[in-house]
N, C-alpha and C. Protein backbone atom coordinates (compact mmCIF):
# COMPACT_ATOMS: atom_id res chain seq x y z
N UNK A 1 20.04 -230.73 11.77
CA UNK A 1 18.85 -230.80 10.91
C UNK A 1 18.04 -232.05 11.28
N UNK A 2 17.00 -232.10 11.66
CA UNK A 2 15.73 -232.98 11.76
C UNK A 2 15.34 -233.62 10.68
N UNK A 3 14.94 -235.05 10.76
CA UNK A 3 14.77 -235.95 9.78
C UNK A 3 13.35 -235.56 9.08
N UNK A 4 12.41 -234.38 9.62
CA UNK A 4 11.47 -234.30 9.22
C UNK A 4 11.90 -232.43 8.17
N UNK A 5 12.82 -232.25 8.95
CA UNK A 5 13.31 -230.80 8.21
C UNK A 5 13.98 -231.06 6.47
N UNK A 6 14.66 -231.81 6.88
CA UNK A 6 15.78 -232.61 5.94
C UNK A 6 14.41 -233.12 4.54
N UNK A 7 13.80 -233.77 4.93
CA UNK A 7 12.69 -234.56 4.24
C UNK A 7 11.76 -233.17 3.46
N UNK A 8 11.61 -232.28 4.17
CA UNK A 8 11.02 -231.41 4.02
C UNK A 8 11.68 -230.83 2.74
N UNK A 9 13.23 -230.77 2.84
CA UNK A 9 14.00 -229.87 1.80
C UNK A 9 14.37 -230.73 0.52
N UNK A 10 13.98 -232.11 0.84
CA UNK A 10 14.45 -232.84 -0.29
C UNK A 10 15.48 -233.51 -0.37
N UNK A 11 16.09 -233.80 1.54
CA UNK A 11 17.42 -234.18 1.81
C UNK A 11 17.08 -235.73 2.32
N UNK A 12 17.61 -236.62 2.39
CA UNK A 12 17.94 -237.80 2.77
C UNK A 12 18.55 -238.14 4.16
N UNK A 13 18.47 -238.56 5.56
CA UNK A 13 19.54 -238.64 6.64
C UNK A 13 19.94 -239.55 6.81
N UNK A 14 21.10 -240.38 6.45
CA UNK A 14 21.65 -241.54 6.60
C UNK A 14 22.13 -241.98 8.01
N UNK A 15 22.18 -243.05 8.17
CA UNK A 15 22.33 -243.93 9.39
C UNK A 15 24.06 -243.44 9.77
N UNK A 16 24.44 -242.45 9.22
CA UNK A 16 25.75 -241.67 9.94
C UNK A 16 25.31 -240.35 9.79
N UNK A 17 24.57 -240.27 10.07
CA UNK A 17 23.89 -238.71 10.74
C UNK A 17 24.01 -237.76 9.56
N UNK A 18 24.75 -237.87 8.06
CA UNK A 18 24.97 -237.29 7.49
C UNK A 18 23.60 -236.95 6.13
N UNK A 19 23.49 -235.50 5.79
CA UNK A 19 22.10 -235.06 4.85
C UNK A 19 22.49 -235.38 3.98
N UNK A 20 21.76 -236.41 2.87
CA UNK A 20 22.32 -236.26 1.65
C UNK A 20 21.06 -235.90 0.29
N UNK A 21 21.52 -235.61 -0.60
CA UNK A 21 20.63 -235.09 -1.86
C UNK A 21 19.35 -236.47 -1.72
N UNK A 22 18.06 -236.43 -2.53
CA UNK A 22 16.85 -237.12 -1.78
C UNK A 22 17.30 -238.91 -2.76
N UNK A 23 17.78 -238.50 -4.12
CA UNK A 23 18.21 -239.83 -4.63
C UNK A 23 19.77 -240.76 -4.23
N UNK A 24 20.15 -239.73 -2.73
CA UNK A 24 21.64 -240.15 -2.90
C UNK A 24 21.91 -241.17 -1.65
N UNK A 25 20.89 -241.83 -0.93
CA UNK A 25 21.21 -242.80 0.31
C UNK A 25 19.78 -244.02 0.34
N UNK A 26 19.62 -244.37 -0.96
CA UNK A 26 18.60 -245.24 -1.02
C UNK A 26 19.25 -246.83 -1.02
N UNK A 27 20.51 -247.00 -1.58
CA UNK A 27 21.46 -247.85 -1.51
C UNK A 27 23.09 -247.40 -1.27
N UNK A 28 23.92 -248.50 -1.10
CA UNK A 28 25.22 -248.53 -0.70
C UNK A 28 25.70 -247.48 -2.04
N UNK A 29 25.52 -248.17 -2.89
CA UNK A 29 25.81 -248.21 -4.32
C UNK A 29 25.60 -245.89 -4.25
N UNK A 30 24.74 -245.70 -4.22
CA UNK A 30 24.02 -244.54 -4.65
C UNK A 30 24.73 -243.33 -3.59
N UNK A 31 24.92 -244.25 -2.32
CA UNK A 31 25.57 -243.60 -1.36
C UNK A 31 26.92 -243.03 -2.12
N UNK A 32 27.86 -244.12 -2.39
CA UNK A 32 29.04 -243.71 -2.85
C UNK A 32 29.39 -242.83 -3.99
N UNK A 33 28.59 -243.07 -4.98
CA UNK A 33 28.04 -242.44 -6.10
C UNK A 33 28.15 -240.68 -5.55
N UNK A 34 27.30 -240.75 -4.81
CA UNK A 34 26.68 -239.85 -4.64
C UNK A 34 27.55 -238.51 -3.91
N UNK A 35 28.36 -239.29 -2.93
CA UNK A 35 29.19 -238.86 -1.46
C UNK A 35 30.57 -238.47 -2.35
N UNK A 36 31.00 -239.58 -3.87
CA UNK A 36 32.60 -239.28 -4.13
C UNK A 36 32.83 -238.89 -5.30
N UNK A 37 31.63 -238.59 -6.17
CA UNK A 37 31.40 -238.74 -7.87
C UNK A 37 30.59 -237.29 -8.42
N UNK A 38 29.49 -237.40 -7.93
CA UNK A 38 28.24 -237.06 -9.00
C UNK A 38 28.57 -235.40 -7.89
N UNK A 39 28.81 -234.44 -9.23
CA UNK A 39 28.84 -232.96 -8.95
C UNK A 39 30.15 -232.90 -8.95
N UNK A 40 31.26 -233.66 -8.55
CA UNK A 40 32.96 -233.80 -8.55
C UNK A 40 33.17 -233.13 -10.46
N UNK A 41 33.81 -232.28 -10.79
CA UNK A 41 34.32 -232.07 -11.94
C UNK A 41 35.05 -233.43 -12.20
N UNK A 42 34.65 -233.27 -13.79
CA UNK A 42 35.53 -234.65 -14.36
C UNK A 42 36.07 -233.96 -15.57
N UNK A 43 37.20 -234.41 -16.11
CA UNK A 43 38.61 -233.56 -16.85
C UNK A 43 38.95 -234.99 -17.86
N UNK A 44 39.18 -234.75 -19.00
CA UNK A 44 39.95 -235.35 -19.95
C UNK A 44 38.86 -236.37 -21.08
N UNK A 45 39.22 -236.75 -22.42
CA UNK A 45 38.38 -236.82 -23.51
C UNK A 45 37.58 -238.19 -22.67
N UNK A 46 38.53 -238.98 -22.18
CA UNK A 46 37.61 -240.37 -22.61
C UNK A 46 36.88 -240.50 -21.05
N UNK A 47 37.34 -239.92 -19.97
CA UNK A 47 36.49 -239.71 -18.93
C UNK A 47 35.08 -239.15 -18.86
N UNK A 48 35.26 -238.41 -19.93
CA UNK A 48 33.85 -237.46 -20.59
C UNK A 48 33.01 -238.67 -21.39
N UNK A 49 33.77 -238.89 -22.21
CA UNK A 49 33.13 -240.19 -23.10
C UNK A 49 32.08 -240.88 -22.15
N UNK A 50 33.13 -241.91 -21.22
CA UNK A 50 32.37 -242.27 -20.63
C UNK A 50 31.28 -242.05 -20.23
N UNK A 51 31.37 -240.86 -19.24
CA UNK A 51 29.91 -240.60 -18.75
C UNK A 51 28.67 -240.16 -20.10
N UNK A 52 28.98 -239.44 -20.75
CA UNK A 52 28.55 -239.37 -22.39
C UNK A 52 27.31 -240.67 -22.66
N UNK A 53 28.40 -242.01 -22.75
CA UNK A 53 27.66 -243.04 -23.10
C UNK A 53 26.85 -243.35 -22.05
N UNK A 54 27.23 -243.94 -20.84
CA UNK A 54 26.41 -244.11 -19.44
C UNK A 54 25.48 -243.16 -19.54
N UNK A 55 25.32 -241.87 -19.75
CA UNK A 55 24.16 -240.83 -19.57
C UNK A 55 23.32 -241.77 -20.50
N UNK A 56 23.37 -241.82 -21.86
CA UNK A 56 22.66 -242.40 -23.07
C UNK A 56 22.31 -243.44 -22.78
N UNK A 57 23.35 -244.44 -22.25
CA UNK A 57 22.43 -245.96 -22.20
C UNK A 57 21.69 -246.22 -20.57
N UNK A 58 21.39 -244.94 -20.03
CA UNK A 58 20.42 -244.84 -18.70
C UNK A 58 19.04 -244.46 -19.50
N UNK A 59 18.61 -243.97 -20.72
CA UNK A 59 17.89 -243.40 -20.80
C UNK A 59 16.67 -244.17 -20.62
N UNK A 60 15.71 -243.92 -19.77
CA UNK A 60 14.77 -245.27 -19.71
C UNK A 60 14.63 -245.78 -18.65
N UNK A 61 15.85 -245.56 -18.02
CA UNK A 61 16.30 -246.47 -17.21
C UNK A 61 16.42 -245.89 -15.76
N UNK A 62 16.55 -246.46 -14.46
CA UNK A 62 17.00 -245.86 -13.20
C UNK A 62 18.84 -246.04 -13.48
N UNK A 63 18.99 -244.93 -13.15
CA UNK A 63 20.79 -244.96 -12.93
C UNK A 63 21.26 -245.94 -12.01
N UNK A 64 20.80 -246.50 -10.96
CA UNK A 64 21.22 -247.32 -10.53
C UNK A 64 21.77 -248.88 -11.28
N UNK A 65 20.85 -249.00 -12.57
CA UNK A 65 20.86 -250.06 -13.20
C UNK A 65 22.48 -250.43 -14.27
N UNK A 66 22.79 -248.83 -14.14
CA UNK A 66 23.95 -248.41 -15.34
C UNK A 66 25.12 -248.70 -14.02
N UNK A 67 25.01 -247.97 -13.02
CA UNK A 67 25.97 -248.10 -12.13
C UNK A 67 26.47 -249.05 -11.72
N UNK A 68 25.45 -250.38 -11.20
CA UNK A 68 26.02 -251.48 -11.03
C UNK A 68 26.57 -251.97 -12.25
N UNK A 69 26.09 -251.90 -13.89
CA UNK A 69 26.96 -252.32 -14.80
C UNK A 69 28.09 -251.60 -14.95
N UNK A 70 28.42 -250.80 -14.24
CA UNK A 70 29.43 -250.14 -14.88
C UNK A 70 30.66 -250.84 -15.32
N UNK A 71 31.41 -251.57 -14.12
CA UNK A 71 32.56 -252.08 -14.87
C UNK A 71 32.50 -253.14 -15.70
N UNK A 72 31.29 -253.72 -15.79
CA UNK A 72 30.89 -254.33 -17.41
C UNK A 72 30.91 -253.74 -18.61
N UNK A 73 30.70 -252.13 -18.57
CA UNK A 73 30.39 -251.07 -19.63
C UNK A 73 31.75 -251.36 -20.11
N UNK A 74 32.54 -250.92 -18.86
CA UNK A 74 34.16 -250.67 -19.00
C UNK A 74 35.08 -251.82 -19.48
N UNK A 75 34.33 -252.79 -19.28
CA UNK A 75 35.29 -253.80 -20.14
C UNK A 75 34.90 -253.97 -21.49
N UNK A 76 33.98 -253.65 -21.86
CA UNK A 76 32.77 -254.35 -22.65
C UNK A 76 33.50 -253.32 -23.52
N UNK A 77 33.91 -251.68 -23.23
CA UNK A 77 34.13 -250.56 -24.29
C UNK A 77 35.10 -250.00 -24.11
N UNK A 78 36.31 -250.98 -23.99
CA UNK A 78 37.83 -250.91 -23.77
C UNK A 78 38.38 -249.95 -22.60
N UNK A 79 37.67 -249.81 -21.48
CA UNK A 79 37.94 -248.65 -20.72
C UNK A 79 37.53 -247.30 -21.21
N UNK A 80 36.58 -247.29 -22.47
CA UNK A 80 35.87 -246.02 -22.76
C UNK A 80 36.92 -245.39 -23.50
N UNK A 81 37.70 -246.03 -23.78
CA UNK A 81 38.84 -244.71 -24.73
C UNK A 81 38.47 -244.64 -26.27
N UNK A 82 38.16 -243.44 -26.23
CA UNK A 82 37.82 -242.99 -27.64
C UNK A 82 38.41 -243.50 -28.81
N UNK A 83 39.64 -243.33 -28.76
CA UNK A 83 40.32 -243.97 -30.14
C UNK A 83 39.74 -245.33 -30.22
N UNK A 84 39.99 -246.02 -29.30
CA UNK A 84 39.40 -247.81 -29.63
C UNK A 84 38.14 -248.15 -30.07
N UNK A 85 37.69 -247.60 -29.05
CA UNK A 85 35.80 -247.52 -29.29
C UNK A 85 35.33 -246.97 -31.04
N UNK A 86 36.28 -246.25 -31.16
CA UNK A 86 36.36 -245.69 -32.52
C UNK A 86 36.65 -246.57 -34.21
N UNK A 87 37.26 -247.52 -33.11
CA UNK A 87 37.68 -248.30 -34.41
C UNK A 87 37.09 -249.58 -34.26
N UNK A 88 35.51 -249.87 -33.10
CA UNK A 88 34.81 -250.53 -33.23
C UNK A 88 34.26 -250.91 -33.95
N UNK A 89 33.90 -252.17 -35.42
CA UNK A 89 32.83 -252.70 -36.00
C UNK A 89 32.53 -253.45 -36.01
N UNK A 90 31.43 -254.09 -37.30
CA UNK A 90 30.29 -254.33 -36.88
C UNK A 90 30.58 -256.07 -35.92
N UNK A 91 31.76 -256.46 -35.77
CA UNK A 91 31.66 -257.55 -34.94
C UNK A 91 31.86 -257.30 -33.44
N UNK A 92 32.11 -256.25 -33.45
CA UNK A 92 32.20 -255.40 -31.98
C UNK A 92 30.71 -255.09 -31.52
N UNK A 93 30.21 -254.62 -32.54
CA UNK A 93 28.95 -254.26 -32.12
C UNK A 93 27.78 -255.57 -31.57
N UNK A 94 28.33 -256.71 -32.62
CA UNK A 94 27.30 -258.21 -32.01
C UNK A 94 28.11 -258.73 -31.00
N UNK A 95 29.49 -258.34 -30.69
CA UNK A 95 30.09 -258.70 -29.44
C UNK A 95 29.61 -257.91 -28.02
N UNK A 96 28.65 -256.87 -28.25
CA UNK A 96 28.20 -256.28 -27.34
C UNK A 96 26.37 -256.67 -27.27
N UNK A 97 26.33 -256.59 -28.09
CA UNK A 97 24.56 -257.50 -28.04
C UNK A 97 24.62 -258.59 -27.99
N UNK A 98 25.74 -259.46 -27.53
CA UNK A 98 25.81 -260.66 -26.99
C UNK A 98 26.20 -260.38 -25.42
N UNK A 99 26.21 -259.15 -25.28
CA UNK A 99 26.88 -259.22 -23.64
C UNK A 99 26.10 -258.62 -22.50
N UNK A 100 25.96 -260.12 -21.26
CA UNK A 100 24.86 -260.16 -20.42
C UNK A 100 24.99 -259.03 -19.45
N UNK A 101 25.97 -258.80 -19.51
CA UNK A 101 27.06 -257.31 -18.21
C UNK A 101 26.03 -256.16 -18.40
N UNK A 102 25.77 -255.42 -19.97
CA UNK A 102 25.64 -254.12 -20.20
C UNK A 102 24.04 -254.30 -20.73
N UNK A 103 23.64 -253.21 -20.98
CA UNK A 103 22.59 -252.77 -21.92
C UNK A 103 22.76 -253.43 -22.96
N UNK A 104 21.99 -254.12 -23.05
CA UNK A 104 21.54 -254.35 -24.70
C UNK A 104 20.81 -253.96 -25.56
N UNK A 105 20.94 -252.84 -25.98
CA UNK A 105 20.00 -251.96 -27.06
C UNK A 105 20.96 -252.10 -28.34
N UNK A 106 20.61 -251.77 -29.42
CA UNK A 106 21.54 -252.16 -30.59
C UNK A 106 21.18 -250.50 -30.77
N UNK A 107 20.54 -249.64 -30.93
CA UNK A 107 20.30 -247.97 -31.22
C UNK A 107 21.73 -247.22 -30.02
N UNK A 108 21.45 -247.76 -28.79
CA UNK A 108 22.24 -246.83 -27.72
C UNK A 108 23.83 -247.59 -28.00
N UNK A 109 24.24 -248.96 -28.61
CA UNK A 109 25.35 -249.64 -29.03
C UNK A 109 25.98 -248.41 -29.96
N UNK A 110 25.12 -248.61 -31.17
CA UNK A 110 25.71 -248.11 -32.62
C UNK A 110 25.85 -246.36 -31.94
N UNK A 111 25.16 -245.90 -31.54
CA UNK A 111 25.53 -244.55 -30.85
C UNK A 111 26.56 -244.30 -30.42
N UNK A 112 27.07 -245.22 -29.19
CA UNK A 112 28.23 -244.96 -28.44
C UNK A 112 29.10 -244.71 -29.68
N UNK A 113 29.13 -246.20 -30.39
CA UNK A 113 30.46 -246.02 -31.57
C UNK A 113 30.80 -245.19 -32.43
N UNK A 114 29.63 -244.79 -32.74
CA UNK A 114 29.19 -243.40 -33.66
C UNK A 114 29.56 -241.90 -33.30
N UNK A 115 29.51 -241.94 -31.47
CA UNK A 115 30.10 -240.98 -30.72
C UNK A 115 31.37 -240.76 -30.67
N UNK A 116 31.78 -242.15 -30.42
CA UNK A 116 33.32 -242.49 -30.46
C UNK A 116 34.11 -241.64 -31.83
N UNK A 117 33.37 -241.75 -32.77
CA UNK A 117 34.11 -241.71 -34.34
C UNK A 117 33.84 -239.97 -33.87
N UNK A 118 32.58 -239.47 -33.70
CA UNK A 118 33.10 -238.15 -34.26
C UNK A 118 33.98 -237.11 -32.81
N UNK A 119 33.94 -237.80 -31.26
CA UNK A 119 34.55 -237.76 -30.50
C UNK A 119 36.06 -237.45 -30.95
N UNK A 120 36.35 -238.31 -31.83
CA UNK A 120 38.27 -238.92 -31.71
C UNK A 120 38.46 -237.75 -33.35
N UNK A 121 37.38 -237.02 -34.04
CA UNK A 121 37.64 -236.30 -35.11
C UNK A 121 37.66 -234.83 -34.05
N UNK A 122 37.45 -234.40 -33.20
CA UNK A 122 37.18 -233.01 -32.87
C UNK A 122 38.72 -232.77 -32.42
N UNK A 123 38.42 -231.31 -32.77
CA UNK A 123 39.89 -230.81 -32.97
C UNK A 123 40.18 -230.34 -31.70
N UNK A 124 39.74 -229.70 -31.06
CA UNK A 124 40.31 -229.59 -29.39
C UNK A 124 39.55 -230.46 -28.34
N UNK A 125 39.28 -231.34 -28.75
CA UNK A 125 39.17 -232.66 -27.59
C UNK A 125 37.31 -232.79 -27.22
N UNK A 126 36.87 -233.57 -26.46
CA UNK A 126 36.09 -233.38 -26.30
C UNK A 126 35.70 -232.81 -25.09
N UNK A 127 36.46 -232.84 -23.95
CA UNK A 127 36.38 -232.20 -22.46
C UNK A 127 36.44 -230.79 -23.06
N UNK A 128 37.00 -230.01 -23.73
CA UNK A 128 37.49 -228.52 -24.48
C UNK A 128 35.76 -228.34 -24.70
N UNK A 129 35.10 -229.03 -25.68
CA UNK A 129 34.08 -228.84 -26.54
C UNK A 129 32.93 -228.17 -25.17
N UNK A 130 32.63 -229.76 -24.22
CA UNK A 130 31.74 -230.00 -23.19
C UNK A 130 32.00 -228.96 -22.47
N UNK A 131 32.66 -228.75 -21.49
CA UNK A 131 33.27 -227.81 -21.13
C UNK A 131 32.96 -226.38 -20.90
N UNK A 132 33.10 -225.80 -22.56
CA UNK A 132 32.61 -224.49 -23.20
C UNK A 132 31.38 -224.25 -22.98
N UNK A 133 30.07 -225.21 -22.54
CA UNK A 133 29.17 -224.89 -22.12
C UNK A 133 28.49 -225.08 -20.60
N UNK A 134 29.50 -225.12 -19.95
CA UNK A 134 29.66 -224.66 -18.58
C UNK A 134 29.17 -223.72 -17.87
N UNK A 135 27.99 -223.50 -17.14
CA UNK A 135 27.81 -222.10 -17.08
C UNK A 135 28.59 -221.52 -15.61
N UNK A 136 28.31 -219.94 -15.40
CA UNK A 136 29.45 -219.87 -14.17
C UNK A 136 28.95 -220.40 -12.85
N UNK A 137 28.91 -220.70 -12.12
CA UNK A 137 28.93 -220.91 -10.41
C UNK A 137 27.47 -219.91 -10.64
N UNK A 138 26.71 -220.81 -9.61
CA UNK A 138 25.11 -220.08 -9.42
C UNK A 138 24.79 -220.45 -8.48
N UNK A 139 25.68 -220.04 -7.13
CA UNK A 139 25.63 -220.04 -5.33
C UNK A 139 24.44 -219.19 -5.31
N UNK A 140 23.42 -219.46 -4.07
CA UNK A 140 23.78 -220.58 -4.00
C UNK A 140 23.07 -222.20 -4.58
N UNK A 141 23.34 -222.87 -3.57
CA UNK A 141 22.78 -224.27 -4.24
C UNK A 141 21.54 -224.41 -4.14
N UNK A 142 20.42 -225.43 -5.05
CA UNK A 142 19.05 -225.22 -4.99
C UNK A 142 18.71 -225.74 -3.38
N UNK A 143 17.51 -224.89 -2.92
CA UNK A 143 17.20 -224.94 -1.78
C UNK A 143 16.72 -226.17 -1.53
N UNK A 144 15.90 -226.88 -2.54
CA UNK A 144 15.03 -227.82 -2.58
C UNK A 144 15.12 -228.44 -4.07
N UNK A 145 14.52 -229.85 -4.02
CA UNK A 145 14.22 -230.90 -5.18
C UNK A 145 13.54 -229.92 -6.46
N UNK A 146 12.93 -229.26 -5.97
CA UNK A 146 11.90 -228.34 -7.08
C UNK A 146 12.68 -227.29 -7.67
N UNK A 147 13.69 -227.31 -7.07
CA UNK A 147 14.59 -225.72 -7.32
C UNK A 147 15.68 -226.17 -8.87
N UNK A 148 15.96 -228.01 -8.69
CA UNK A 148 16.65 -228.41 -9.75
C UNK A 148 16.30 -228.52 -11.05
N UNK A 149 16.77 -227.87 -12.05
CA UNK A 149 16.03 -227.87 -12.84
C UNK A 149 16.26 -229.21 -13.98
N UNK A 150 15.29 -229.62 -15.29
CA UNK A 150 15.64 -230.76 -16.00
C UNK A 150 16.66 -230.67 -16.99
N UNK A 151 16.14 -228.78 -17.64
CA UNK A 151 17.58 -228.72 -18.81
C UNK A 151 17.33 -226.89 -18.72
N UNK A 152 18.40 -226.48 -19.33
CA UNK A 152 19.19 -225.30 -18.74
C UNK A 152 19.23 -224.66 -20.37
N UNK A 153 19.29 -223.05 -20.68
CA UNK A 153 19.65 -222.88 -21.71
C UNK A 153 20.89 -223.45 -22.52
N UNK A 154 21.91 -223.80 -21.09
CA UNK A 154 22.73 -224.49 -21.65
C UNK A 154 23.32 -225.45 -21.90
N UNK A 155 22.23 -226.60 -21.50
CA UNK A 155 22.01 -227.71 -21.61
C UNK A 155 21.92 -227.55 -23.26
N UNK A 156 20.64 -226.89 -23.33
CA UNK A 156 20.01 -226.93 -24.54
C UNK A 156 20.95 -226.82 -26.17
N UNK A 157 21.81 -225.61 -25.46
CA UNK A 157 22.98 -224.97 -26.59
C UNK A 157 23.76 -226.49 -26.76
N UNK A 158 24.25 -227.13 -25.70
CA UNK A 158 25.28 -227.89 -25.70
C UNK A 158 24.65 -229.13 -27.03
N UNK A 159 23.44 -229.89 -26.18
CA UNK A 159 22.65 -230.84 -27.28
C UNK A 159 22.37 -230.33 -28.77
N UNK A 160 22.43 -229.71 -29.15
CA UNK A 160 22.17 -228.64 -30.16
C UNK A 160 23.52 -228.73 -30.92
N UNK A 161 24.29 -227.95 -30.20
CA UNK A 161 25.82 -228.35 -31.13
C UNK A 161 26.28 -230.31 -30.83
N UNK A 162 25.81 -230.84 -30.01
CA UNK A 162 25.84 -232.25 -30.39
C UNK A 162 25.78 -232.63 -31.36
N UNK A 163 24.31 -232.34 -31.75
CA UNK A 163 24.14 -233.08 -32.55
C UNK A 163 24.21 -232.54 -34.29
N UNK A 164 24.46 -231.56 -34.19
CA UNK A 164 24.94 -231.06 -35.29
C UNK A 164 26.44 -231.24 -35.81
N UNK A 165 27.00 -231.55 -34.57
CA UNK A 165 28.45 -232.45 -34.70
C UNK A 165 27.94 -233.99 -35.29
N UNK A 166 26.98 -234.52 -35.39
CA UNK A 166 26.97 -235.56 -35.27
C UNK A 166 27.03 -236.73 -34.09
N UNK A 167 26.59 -236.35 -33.10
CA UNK A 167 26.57 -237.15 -31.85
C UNK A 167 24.95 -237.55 -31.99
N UNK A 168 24.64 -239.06 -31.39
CA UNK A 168 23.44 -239.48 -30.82
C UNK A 168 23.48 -239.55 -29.40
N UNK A 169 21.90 -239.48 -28.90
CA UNK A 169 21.63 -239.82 -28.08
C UNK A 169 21.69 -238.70 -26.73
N UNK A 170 22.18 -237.72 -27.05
CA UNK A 170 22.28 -236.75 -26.18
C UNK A 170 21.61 -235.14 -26.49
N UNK A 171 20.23 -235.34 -25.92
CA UNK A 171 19.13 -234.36 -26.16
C UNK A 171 19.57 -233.45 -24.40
N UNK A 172 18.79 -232.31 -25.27
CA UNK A 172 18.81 -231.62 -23.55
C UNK A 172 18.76 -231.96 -22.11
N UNK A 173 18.10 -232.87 -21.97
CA UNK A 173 17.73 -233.33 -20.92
C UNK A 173 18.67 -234.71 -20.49
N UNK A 174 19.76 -235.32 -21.20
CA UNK A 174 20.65 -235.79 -21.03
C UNK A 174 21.92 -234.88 -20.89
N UNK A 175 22.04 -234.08 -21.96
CA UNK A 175 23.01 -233.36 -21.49
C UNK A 175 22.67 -232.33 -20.35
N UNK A 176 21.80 -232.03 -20.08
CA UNK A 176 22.02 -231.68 -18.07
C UNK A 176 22.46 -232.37 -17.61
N UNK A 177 22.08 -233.82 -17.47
CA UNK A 177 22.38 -234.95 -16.12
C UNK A 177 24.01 -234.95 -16.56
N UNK A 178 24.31 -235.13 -17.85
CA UNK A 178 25.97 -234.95 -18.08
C UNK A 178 26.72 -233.93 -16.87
N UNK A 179 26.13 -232.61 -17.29
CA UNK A 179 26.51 -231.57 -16.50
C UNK A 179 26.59 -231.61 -15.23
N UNK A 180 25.41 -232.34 -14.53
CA UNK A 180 25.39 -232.32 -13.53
C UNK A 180 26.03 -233.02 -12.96
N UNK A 181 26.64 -234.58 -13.65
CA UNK A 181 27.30 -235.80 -13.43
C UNK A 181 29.23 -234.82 -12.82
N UNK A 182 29.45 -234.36 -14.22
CA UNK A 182 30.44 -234.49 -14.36
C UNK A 182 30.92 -232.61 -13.85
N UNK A 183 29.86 -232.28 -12.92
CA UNK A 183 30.58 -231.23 -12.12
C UNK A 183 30.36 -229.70 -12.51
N UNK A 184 30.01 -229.73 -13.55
CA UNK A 184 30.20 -228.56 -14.76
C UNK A 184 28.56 -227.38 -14.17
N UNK A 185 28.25 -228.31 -13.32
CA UNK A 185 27.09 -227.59 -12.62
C UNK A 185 26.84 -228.09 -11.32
N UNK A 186 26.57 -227.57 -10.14
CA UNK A 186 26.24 -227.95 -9.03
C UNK A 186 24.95 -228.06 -8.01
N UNK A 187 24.42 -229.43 -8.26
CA UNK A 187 23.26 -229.07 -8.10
C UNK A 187 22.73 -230.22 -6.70
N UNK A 188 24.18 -230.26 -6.13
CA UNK A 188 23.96 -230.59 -4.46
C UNK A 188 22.94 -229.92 -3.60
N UNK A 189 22.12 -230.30 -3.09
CA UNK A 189 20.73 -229.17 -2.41
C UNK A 189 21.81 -228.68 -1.27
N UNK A 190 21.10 -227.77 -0.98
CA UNK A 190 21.79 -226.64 0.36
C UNK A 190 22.28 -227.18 1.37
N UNK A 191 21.50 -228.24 2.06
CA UNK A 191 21.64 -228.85 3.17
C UNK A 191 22.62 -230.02 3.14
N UNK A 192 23.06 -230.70 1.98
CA UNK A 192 23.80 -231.44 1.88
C UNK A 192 24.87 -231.18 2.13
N UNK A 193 25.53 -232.62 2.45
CA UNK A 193 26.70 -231.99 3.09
C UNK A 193 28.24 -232.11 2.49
N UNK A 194 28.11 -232.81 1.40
CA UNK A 194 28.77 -233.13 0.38
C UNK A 194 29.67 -231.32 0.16
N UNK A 195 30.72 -231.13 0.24
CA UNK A 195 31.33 -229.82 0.39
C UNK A 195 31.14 -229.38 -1.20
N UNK A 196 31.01 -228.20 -1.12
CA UNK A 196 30.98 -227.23 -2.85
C UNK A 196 32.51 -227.29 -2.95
N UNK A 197 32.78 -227.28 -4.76
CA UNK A 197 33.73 -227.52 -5.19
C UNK A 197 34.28 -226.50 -6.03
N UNK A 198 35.48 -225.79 -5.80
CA UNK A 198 35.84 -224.61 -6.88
C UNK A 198 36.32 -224.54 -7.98
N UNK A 199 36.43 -226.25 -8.44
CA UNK A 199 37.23 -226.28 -9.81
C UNK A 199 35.99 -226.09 -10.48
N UNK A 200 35.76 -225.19 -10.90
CA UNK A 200 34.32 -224.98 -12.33
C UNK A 200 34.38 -223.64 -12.49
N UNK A 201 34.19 -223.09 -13.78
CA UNK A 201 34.66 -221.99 -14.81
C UNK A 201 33.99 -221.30 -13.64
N UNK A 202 34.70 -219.53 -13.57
CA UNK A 202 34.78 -218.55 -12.49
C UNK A 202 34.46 -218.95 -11.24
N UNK A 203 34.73 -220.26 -10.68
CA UNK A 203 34.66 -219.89 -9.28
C UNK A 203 35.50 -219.72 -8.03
């Protein structure tokens, strides 16, 4: 593939000859992200969490900005485990709007914790919940940047029962990038070379 073909489709060609998606070789950082993470299925409550909150406290924001904080997030919110995060207050919460590592929003703070609480109440987990709105395998992959879409009917369903659970911060258009983060949809462009993955409902 030609650097002008590649460009054409919305692909990226990195200095190891390899195509990648058009946001995924702008830095080191985005590279790796991009090459070992983002479209990889992710499995279990507080792994979900995580990305959950990171989706929310990007909002606004370039993802790159969340990524390099990340293992600030992760210290900052006990390794993201639900139960703890759960039994966060309110001196937890000025222990985090004192902290230079992460986001400092006090709305996307009280959210996470708020997530946390009704997270650690759901009765079959929260990966079970997320999950359920999975849609099946839709090979193939978008041809192009234009082909990806922002939110999905079932994006939409998912934010919807969010927040009627009581979750903040996760509108349609976050819960895609969730989806898309954490595998549950695949939305690697064609040319990339990042291999398709079969752990996701019927494939």
């Amino acid at each position: 593939m030609t650097e002008t073909t590649a460009l054409d489709a919305g692909l990226v060609v990195g200095d190891d000859g390899r195509a990648r998606c058009f946001w995924g070789g702008s830095t080191p950082d985005y590279v790796a992200y991009h090459d070992n993470e983002w479209g990889r299925p992710v499995r279990g409550d507080d792994a979900l969490f995580e990305r959950m909150c990171l989706e929310a406290f990007q909002s606004g924001l370039a993802w790159i900005t969340i990524l390099r904080k990340r293992p600030a997030f992760r210290a900052a919110f006990a390794g993201f485990s639900i139960d703890k995060v759960a039994a966060f207050g309110e001196q937890d919460a000025a222990r985090l709007m004192a902290d230079p590592g992460i986001v400092r929003n006090r709305m996307k703070i009280d959210a996470a914790l708020a997530n946390a609480r009704v997270a650690a109440d759901l009765p079959d987990g929260l990966s079970a919940l997320l999950w359920s709105y999975a849609p099946a395998p839709r090979p193939p992959r978008p041809r192009t940047r234009a082909d990806v879409p922002a939110i999905t009917p079932e994006s939409t369903a998912m934010a919807k029962d969010l927040k009627k659970r009581g979750f903040r911060f996760v509108g349609p258009t976050t819960a895609y990038a969730l989806m898309q983060a954490t595998g549950m949809v695949d939305d690697h462009l064609a040319g990339c070379w990042v291999p398709p993955t079969g752990d996701r409902p019927g494939a």
